[in-house]
N, C-alpha and C. Protein backbone atom coordinates (compact mmCIF):
# COMPACT_ATOMS: atom_id res chain seq x y z
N UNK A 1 -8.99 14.11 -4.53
CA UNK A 1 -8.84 12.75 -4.05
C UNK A 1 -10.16 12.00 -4.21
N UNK A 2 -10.91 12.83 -3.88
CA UNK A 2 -12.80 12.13 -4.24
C UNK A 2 -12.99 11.20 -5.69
N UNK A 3 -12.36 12.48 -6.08
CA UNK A 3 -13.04 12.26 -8.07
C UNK A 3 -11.97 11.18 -8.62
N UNK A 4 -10.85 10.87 -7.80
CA UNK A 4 -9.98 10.12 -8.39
C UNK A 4 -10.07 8.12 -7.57
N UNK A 5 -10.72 8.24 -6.34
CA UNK A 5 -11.38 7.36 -5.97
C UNK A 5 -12.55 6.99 -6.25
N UNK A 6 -13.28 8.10 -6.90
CA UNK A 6 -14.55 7.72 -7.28
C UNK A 6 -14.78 6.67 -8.45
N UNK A 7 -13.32 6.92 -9.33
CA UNK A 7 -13.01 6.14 -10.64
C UNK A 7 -13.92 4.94 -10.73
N UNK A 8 -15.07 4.53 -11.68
CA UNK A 8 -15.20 2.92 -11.21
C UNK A 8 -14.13 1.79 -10.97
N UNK A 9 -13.08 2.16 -12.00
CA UNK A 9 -11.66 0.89 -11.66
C UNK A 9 -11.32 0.90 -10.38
N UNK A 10 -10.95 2.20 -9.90
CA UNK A 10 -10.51 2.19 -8.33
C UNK A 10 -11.52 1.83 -7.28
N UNK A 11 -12.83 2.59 -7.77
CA UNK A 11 -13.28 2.04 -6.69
C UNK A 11 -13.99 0.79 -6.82
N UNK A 12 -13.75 -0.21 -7.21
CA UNK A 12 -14.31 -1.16 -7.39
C UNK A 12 -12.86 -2.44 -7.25
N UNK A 13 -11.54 -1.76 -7.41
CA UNK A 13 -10.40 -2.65 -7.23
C UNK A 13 -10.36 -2.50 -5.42
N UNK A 14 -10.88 -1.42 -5.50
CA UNK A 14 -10.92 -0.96 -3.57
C UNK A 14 -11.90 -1.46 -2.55
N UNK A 15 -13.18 -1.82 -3.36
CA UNK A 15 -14.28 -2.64 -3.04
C UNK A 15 -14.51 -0.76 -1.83
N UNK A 16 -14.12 -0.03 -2.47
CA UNK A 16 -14.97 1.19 -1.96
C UNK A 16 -16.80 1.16 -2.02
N UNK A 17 -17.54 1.86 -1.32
CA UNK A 17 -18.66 2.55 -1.43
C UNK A 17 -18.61 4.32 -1.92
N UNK A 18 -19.77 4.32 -2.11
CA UNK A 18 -20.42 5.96 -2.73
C UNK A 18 -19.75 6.72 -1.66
N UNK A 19 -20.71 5.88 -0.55
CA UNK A 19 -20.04 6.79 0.66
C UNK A 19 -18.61 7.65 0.92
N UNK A 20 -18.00 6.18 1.28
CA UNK A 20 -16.16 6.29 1.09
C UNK A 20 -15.81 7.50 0.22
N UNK A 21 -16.08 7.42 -1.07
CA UNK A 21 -15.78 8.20 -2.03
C UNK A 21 -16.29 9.38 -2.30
N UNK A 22 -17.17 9.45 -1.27
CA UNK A 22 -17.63 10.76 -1.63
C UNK A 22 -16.72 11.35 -1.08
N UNK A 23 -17.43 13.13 -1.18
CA UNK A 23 -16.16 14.70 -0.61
C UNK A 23 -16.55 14.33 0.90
N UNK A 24 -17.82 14.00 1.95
CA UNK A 24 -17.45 14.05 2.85
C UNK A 24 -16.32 12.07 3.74
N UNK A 25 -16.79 11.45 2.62
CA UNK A 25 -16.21 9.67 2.86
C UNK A 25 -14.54 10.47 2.77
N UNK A 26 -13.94 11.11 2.03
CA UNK A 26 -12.81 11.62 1.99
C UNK A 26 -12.04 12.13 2.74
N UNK A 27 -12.62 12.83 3.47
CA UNK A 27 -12.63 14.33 5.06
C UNK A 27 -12.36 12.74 5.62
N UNK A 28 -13.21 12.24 6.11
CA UNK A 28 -13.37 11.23 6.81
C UNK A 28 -11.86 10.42 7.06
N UNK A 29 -11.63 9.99 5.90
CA UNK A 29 -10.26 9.10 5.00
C UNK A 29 -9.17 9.61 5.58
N UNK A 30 -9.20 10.98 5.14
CA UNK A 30 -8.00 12.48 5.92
C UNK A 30 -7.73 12.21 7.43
N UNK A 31 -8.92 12.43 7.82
CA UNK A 31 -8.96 12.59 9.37
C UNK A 31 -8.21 11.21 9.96
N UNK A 32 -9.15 10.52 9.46
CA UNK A 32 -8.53 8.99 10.03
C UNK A 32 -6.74 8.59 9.90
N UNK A 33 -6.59 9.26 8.57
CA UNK A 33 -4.96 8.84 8.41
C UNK A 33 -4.46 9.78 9.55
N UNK A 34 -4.81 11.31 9.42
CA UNK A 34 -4.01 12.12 10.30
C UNK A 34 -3.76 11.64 12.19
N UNK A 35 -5.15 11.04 12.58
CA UNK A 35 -4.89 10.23 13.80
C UNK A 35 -3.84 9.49 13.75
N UNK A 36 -4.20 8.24 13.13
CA UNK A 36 -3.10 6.88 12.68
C UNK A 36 -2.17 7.59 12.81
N UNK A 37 -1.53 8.75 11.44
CA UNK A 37 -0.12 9.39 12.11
C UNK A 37 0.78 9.72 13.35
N UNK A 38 -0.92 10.26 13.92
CA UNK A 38 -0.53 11.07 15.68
C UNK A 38 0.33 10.05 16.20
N UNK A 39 -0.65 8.91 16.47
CA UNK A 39 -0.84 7.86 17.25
C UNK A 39 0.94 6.90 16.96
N UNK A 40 1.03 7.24 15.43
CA UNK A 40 2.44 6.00 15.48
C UNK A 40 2.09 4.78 14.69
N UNK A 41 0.41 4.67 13.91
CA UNK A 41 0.45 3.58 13.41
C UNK A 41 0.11 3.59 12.26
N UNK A 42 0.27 4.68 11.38
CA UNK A 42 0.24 4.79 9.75
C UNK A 42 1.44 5.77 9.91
N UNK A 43 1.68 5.50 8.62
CA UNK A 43 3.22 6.48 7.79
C UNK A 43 1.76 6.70 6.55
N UNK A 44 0.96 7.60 5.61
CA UNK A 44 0.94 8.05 4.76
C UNK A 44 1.20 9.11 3.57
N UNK A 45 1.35 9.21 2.46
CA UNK A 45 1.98 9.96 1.42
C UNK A 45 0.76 10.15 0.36
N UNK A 46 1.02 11.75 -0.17
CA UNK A 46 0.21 11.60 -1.49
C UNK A 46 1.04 11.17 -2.37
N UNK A 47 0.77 10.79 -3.58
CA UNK A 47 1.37 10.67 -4.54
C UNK A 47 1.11 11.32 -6.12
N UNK A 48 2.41 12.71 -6.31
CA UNK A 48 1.69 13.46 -7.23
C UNK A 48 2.59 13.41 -8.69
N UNK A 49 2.04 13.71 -9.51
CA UNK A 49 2.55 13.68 -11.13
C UNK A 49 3.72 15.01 -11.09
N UNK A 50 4.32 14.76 -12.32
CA UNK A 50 5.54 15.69 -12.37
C UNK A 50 4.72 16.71 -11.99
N UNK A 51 3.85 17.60 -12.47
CA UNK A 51 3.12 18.69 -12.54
C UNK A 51 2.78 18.94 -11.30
N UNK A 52 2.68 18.36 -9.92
CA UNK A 52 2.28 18.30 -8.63
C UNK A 52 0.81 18.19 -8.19
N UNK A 53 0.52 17.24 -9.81
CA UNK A 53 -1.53 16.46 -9.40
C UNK A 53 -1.38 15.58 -8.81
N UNK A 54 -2.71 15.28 -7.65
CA UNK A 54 -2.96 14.29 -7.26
C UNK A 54 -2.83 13.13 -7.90
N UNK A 55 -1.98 11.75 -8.06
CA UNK A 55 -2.57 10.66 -8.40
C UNK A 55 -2.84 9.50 -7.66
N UNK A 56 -2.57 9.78 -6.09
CA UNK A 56 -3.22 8.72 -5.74
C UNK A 56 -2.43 8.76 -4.07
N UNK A 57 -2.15 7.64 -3.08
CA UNK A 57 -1.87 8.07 -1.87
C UNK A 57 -1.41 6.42 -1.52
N UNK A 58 -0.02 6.51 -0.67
CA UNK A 58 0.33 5.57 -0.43
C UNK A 58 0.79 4.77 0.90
N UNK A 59 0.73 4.20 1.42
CA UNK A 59 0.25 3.72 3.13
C UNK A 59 1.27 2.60 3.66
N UNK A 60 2.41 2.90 5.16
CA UNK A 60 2.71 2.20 5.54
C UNK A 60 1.45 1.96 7.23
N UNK A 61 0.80 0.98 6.99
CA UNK A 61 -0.76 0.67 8.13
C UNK A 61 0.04 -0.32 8.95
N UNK A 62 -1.05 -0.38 10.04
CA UNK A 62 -0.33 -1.29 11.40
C UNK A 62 0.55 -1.54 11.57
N UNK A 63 1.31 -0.64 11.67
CA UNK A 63 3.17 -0.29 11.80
C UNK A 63 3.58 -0.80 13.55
N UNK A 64 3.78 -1.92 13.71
CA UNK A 64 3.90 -2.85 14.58
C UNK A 64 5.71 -2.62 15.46
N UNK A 65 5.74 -1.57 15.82
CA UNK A 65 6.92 -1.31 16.44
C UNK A 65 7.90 -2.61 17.44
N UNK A 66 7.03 -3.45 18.35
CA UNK A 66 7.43 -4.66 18.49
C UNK A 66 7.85 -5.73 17.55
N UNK A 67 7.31 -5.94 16.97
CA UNK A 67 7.83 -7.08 15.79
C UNK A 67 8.27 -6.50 14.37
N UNK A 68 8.28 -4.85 14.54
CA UNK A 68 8.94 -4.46 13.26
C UNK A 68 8.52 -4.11 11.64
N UNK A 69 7.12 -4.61 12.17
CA UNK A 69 6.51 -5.06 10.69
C UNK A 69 5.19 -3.62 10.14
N UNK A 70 4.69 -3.78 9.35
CA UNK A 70 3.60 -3.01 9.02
C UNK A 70 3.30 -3.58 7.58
N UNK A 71 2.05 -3.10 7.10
CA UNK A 71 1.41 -3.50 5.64
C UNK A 71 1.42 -2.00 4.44
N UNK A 72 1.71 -2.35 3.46
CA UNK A 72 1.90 -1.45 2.35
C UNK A 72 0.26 -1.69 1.95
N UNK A 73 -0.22 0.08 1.73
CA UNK A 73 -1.46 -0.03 0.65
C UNK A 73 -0.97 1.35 -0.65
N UNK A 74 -1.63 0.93 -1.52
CA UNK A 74 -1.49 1.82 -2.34
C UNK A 74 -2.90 1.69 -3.28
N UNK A 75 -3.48 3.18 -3.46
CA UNK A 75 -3.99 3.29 -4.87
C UNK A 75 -3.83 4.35 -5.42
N UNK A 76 -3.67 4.27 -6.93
CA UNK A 76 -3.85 5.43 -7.68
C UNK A 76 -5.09 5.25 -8.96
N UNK A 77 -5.60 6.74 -9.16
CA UNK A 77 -6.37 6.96 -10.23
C UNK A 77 -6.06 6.08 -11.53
N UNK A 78 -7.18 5.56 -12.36
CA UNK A 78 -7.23 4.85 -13.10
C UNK A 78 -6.16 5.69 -14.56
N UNK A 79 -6.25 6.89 -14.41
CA UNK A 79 -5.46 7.48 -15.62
C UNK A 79 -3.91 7.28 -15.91
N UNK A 80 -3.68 7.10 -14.70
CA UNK A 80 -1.80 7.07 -14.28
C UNK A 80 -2.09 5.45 -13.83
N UNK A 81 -2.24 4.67 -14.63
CA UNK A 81 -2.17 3.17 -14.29
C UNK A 81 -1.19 2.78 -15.43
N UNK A 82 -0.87 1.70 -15.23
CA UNK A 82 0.87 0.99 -16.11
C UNK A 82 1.08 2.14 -16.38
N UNK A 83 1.88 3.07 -15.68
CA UNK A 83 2.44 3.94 -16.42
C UNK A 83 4.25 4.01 -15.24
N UNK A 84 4.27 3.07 -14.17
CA UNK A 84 5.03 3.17 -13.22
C UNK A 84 5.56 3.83 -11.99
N UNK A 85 4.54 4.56 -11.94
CA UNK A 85 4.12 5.50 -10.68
C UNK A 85 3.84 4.74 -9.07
N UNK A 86 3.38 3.69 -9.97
CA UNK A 86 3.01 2.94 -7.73
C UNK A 86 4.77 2.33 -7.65
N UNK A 87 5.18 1.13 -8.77
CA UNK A 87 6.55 0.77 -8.37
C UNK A 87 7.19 1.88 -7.90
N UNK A 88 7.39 3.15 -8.40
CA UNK A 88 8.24 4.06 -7.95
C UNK A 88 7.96 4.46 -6.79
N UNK A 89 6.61 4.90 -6.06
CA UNK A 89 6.79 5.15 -4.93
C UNK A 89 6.19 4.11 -4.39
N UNK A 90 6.58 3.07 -3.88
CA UNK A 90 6.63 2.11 -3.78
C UNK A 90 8.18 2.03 -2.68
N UNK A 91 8.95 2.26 -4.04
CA UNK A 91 9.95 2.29 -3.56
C UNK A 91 10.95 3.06 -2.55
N UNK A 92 10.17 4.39 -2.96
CA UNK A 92 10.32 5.43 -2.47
C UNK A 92 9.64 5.27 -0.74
N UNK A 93 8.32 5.33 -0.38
CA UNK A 93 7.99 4.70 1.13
C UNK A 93 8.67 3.34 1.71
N UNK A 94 9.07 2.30 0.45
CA UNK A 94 9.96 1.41 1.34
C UNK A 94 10.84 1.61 1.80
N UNK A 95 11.80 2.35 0.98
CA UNK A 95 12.96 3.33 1.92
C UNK A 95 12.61 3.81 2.90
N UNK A 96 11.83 4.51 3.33
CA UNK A 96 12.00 5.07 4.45
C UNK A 96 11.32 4.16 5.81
N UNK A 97 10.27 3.20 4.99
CA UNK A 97 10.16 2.21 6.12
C UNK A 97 11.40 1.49 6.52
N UNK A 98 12.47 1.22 6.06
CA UNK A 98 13.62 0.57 6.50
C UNK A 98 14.82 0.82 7.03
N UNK A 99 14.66 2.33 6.41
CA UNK A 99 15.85 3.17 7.05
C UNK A 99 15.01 4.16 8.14
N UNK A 100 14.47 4.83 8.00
CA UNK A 100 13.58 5.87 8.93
C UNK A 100 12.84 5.06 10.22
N UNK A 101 11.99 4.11 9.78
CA UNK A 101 11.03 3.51 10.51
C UNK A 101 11.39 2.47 11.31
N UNK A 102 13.02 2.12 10.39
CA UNK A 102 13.98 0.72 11.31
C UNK A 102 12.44 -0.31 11.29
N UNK A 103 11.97 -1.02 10.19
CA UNK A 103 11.13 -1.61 10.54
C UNK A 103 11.59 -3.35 9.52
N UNK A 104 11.74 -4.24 9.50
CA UNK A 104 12.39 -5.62 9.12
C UNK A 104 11.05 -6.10 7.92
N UNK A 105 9.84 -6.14 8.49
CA UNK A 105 9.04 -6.78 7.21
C UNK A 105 8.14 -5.63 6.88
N UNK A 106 7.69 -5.45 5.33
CA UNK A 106 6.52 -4.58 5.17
C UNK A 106 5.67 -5.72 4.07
N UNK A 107 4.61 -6.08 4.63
CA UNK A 107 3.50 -7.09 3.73
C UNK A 107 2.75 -6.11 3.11
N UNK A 108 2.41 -7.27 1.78
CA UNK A 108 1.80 -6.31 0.74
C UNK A 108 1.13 -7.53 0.14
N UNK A 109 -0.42 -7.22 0.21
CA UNK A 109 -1.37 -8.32 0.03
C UNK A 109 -2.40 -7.72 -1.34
N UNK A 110 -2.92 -8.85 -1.87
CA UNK A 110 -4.02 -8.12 -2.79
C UNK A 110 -4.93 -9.44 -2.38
N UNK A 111 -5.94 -8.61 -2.99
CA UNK A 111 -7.56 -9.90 -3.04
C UNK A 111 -7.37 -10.78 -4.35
N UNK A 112 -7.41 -12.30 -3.83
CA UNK A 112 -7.27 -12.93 -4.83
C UNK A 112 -8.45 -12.71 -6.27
N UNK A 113 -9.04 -11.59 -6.19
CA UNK A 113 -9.84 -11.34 -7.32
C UNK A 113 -9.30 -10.00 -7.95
N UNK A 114 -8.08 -9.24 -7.39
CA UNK A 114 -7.49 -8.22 -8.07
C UNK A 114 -6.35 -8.58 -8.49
N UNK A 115 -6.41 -8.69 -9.88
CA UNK A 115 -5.56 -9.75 -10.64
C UNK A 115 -4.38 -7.97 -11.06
N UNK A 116 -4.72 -7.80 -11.33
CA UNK A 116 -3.86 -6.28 -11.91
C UNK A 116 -2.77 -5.78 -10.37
N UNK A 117 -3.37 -6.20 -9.12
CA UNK A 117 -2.55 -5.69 -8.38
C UNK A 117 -1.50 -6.88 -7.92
N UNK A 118 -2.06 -8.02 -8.36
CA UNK A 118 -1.15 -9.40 -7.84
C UNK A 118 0.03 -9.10 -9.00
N UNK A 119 -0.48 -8.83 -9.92
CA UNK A 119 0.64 -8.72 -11.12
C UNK A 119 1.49 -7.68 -11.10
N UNK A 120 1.25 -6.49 -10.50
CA UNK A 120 1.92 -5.69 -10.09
C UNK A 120 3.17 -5.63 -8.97
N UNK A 121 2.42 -6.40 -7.98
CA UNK A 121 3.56 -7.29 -6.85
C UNK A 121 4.28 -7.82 -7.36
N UNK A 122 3.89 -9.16 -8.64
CA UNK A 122 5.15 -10.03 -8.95
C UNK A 122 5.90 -9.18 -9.40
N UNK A 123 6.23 -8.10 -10.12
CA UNK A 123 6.54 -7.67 -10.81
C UNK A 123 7.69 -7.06 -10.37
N UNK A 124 7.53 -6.66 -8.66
CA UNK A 124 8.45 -5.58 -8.09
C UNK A 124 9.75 -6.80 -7.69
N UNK A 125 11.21 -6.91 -7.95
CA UNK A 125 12.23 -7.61 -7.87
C UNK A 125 12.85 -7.97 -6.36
N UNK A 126 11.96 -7.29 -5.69
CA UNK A 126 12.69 -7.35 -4.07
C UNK A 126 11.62 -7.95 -3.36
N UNK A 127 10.52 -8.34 -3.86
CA UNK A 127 9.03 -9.08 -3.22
C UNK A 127 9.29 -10.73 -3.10
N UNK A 128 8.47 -11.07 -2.00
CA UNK A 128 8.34 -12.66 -1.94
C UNK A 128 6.93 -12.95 -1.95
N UNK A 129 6.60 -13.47 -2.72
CA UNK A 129 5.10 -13.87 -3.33
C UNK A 129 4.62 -15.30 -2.65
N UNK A 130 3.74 -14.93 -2.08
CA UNK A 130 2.78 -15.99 -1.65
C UNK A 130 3.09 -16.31 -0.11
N UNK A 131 3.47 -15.98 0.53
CA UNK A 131 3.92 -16.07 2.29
C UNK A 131 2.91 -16.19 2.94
N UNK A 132 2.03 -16.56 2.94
CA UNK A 132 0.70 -17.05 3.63
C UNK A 132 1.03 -17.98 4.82
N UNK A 133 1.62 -18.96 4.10
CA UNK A 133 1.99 -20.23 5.67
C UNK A 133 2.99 -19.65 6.55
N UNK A 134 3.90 -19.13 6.01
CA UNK A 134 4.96 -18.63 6.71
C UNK A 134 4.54 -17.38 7.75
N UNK A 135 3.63 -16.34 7.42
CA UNK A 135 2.77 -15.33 8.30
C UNK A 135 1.33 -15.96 8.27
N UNK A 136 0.56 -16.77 9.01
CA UNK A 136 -0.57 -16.79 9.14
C UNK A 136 -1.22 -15.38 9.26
N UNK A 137 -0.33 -15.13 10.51
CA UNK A 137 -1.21 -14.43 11.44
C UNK A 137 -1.76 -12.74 10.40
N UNK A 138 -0.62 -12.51 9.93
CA UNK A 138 -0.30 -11.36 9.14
C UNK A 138 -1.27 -11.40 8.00
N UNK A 139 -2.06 -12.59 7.40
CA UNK A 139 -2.72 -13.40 6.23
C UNK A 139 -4.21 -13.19 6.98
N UNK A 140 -4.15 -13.84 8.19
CA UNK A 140 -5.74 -13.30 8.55
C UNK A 140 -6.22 -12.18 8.79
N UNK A 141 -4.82 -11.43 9.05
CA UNK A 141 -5.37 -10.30 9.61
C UNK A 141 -5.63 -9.58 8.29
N UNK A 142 -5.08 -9.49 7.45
CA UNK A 142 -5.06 -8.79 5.91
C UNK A 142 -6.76 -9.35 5.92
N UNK A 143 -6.93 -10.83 5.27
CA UNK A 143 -8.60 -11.14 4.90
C UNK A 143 -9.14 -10.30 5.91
N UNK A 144 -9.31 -10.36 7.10
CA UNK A 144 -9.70 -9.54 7.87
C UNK A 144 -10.36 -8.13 7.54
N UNK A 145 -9.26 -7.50 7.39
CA UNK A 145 -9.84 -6.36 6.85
C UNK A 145 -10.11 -5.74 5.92
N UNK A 146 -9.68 -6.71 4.65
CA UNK A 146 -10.23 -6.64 3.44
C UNK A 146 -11.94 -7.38 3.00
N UNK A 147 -11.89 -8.29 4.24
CA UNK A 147 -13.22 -8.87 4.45
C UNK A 147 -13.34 -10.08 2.70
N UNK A 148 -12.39 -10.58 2.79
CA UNK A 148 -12.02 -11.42 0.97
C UNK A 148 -10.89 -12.14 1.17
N UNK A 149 -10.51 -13.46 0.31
CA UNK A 149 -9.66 -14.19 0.32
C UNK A 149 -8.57 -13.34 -0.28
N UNK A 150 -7.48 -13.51 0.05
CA UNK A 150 -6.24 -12.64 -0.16
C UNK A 150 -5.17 -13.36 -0.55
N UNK A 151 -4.19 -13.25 -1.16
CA UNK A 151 -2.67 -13.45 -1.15
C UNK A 151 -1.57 -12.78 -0.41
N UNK A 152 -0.55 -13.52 0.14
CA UNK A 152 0.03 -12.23 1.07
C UNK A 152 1.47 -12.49 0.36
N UNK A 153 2.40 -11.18 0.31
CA UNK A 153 3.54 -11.24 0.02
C UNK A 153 4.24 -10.55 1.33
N UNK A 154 5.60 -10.69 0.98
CA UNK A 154 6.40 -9.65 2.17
C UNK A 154 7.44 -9.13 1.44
N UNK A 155 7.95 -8.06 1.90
CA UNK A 155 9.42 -7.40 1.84
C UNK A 155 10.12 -6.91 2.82
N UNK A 156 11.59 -7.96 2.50
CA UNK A 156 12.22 -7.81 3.86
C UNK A 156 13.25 -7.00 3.47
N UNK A 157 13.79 -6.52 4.62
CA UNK A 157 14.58 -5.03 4.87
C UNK A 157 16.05 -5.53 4.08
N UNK A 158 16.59 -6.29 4.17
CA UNK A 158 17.54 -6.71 3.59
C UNK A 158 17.59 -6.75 2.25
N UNK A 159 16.61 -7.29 1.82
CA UNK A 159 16.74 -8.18 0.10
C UNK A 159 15.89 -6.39 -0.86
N UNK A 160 15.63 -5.57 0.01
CA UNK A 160 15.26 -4.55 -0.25
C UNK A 160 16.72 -3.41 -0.55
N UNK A 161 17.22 -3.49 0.44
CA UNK A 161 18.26 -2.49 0.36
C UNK A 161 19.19 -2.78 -0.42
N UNK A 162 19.71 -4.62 -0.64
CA UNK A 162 20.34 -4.63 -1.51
C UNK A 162 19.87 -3.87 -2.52
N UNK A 163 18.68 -4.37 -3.19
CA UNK A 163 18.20 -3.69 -4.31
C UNK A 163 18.51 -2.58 -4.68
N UNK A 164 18.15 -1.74 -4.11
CA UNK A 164 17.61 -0.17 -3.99
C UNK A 164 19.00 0.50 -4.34
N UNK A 165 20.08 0.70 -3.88
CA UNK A 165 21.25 1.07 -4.43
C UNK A 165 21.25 1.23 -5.83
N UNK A 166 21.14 -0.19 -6.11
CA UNK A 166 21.60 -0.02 -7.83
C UNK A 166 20.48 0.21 -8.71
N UNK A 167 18.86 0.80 -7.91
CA UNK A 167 18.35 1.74 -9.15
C UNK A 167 18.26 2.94 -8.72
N UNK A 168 19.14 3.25 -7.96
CA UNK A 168 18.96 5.10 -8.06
C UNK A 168 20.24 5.81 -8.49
């Protein structure tokens, strides 16, 4: 997971540090998700190649049991890029945020300077692009902790499930 965050693409689409990326920034990464799990407020996944390699790890964060909602993150290693691995599980954790998690919105934001991941959003058929006015709150909180101007999208539980049927 180190050597595959360490990527300059990733870590630099991640606005990661050395630190972050290093073997012990990693432990660190681990630990922190495994709390979040305890606790009820991350859902995370690895995400591995047919062969069962690491390519990357995928995040339902501030999983908001009152209002239903939580934020999608995803990265993978620069090697398995356009190759359709994040749409797929993508799809794969939205399912279970909607059926498992019973949860109505999952937002999915990029930094308006990560042009490869905005394009990746438009791309997915069940997304609503640009929801900023409509979720402020959800919009600051994203800049927030991306600490950068952002775009926010959403996916709602409905316009999702239709979907999802007719590609599996």
């Amino acid at each position: 997971m180190s050597s595959l965050s360490s990527e300059p693409q990733v870590k630099e689409a991640l606005g990661l540090t050395n630190d972050q990326t290093s073997l012990e920034g990693t432990i660190d990464f681990i630990e922190f998700i495994l709390e979040q799990e305890r606790l009820g407020k991350q859902y995370s996944r690895v995400i591995l190649d047919e062969n069962g390699n690491l390519m990357g790890v995928i995040t339902l964060k501030d999983i908001d049991d009152i209002y239903s909602t939580c934020h999608i993150g995803t990265w993978i290693g620069h090697h398995y890029w356009g190759k359709g691995y994040n749409a797929l599980a993508k799809s794969e954790i939205l399912y279970i945020a909607f059926t498992v998690l019973d949860l109505e919105y999952v937002f999915a934001g990029a930094k308006l300077s990560n042009i490869r991941s905005q394009k990746a959003q438009e791309n997915l058929p069940y997304i609503r692009i640009g929801v900023q006015s409509e979720f402020p709150e959800e919009h600051r909180k994203l800049e927030s902790q991306v600490n950068s101007p952002c775009i926010l999208n959403v996916i709602e539980r409905e316009m999702f499930l239709k979907w999802y049927p007719d590609n599996k």
